[in-house]
C-alpha atoms as a PDB file:
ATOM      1  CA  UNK A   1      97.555 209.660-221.225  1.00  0.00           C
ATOM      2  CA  UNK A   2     100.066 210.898-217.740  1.00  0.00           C
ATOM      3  CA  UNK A   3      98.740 211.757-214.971  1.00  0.00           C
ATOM      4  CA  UNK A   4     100.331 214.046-212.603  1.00  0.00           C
ATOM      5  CA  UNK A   5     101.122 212.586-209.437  1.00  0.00           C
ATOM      6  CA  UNK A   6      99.107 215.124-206.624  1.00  0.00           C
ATOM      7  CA  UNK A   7     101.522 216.874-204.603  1.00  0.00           C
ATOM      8  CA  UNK A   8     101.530 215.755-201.439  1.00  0.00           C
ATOM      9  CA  UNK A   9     100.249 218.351-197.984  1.00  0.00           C
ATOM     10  CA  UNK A  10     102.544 220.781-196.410  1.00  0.00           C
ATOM     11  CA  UNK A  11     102.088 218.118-193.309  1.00  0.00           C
ATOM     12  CA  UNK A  12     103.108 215.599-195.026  1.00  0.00           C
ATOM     13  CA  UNK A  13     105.772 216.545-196.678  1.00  0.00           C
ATOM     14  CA  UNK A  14     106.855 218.178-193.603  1.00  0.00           C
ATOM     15  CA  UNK A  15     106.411 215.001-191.768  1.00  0.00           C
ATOM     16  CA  UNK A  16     108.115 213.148-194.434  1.00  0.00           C
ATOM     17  CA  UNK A  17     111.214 215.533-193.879  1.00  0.00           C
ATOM     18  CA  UNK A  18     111.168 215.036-190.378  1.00  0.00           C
ATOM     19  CA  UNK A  19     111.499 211.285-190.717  1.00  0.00           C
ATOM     20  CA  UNK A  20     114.234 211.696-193.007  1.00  0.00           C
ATOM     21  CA  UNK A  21     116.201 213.154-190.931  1.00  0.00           C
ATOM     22  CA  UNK A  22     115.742 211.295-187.707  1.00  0.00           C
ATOM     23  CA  UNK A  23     117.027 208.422-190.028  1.00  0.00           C
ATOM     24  CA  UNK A  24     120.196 210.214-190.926  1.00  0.00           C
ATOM     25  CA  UNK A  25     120.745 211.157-187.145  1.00  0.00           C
ATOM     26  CA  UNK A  26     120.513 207.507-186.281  1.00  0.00           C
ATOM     27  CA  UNK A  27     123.340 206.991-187.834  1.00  0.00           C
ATOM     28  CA  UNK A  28     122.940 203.610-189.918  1.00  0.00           C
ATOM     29  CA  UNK A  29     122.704 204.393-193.030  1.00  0.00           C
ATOM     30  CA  UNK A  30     125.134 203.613-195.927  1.00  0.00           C
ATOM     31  CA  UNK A  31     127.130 206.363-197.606  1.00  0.00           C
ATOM     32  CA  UNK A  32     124.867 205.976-200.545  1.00  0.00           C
ATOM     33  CA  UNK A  33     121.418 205.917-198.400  1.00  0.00           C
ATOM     34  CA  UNK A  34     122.506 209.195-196.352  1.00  0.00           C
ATOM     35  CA  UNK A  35     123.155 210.730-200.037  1.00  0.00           C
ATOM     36  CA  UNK A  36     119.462 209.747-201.327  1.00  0.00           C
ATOM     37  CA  UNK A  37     117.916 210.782-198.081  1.00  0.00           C
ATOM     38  CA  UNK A  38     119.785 214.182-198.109  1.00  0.00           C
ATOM     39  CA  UNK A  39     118.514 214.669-201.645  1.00  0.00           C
ATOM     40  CA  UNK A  40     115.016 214.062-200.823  1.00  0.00           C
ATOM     41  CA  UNK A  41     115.824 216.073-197.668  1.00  0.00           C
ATOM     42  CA  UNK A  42     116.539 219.155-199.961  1.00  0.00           C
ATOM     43  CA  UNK A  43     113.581 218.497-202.341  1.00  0.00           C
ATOM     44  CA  UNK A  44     110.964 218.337-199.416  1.00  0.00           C
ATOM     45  CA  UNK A  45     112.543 221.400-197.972  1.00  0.00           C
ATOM     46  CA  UNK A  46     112.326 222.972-201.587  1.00  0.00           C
ATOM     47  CA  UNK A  47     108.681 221.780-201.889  1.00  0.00           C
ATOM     48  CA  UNK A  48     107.798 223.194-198.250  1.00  0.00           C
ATOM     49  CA  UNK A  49     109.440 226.514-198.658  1.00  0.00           C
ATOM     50  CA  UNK A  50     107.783 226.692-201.821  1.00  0.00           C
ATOM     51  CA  UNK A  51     104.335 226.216-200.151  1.00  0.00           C
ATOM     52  CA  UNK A  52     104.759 228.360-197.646  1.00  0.00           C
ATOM     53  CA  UNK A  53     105.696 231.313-200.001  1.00  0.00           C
ATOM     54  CA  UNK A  54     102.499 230.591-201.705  1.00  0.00           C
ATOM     55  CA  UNK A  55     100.461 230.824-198.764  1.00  0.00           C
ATOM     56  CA  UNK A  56     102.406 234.203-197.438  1.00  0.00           C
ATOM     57  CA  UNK A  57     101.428 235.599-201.129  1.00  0.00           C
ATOM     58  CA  UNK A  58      97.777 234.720-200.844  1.00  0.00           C
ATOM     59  CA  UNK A  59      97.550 236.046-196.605  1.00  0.00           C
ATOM     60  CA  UNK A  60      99.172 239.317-198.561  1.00  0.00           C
ATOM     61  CA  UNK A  61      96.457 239.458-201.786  1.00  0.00           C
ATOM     62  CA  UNK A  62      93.564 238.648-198.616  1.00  0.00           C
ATOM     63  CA  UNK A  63      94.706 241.913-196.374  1.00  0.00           C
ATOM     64  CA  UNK A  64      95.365 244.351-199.138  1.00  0.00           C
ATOM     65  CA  UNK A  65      92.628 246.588-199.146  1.00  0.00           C
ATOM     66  CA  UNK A  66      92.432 249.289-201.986  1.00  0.00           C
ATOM     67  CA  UNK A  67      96.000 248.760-203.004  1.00  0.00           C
ATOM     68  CA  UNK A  68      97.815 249.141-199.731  1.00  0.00           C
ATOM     69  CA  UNK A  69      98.298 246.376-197.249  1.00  0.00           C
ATOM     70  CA  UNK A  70      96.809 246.207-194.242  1.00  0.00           C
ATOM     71  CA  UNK A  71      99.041 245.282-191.287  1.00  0.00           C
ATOM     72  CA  UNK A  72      97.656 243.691-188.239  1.00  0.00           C
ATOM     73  CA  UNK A  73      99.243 241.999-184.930  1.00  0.00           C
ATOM     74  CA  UNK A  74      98.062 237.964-184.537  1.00  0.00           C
ATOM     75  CA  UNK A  75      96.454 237.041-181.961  1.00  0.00           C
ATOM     76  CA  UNK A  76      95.601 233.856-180.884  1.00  0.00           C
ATOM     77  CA  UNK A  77      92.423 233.151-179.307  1.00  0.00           C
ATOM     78  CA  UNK A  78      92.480 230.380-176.720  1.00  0.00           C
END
């Protein structure tokens, strides 16, 4: 039986980006390490743009109201 590894948070693999690339701006990495890192850099961005298209799609299918979407300013309450 294979299991499906879980896909990781948006945080995380946002976080996980971010450490990338404070690595790579460091500056000590090998030739071969910066190429792994930027790969994994472009497959967490992948991942994260995927997830938030995904959440813009659902926001839209939540404030569509009898077909038509319903616009509305944010506002933050604080």
């Amino acid at each position: 039986m294979t299991t499906k590894k879980k896909a990781a948070s948006f945080e995380q693999s946002l976080s996980d980006l971010e450490s990338l690339v404070n690595k790579m701006e460091h500056g000590d990495l090998s030739l071969d390490e910066s190429l792994s890192a930027f790969e994994a850099g472009v497959k967490l961005t992948r991942e994260c743009q995927q997830m938030l298209d995904e959440a813009e799609q659902k926001v839209q299918i939540l404030t569509e109201k009898n077909g038509e979407l319903i616009s509305s300013a944010f506002t933050s309450e604080k």
